[in-house]
Protein backbone atom coordinates (compact mmCIF):
# COMPACT_ATOMS: atom_id res chain seq x y z
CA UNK A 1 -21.32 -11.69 -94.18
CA UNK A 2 -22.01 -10.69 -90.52
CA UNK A 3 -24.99 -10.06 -89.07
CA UNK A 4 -25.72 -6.25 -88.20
CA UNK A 5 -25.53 -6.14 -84.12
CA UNK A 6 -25.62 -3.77 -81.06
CA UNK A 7 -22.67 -4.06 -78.79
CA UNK A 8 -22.37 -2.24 -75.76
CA UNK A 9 -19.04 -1.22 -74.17
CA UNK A 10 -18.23 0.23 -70.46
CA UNK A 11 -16.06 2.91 -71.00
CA UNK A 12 -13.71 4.24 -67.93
CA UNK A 13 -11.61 7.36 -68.33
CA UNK A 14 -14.40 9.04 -70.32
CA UNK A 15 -14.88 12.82 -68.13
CA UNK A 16 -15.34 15.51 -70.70
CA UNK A 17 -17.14 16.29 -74.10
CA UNK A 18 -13.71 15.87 -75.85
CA UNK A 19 -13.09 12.17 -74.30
CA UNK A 20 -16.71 11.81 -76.23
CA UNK A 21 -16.06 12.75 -79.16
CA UNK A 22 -13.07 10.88 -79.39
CA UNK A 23 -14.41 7.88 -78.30
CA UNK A 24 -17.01 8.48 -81.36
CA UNK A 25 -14.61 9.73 -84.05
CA UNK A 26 -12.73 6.78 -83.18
CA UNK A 27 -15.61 3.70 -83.29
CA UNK A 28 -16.74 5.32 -86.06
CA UNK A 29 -13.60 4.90 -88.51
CA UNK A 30 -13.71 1.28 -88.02
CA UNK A 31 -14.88 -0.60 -91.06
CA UNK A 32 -18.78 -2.26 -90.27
CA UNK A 33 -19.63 0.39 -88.15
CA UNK A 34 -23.01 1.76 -88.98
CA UNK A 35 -23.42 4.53 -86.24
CA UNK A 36 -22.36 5.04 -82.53
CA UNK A 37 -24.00 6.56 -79.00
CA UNK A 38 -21.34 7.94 -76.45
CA UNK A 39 -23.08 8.54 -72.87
CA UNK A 40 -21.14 10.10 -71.02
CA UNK A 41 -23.02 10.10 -67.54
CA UNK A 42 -23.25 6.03 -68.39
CA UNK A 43 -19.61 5.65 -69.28
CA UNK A 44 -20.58 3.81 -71.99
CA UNK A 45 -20.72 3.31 -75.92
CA UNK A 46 -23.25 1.53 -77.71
CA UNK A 47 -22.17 0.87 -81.39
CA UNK A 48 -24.62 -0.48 -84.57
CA UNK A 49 -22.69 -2.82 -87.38
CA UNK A 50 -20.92 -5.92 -88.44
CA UNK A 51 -17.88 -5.21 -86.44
CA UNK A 52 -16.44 -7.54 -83.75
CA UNK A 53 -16.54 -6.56 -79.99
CA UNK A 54 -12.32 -7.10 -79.81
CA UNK A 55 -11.84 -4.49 -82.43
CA UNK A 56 -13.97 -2.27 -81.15
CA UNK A 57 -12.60 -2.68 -77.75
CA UNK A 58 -9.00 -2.30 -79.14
CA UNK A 59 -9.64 0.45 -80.71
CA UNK A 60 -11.14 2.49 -77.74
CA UNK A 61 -8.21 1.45 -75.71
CA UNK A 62 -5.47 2.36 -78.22
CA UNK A 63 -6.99 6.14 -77.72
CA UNK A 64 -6.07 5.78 -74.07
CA UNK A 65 -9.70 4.78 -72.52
CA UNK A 66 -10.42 1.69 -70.47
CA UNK A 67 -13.25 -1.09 -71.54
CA UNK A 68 -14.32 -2.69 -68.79
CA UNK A 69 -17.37 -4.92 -69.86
């Protein structure tokens, strides 16, 4: 089993309360995921489970948003 972690993802393409939201909604569905922050001024997502950082990442960029680190 994996081990519960805090991965943090630079989000570009991110501008509005709705790009938030769907960043969250989105994160959120994947299985391991135990909760997700959006900050929007930071461009970034910080996300709390056993998921890995590649789905995660694909995820946010199959919604149309750009990980950079």
């Amino acid at each position: 089993m994996s081990k519960v972690a805090e991965t943090t993802l630079k989000i570009e393409g991110m501008s509005c309360g709705h790009c938030k939201m769907s960043v969250e909604k989105a994160l959120q569905a994947i299985a391991g995921v135990v909760s997700v922050s959006v900050d929007l001024e930071k461009k970034e997502a910080i996300v709390t489970g056993t998921a890995e950082r590649e789905v995660l990442v694909k995820v946010v960029e199959d919604i149309g948003f750009d990980v950079v680190s």
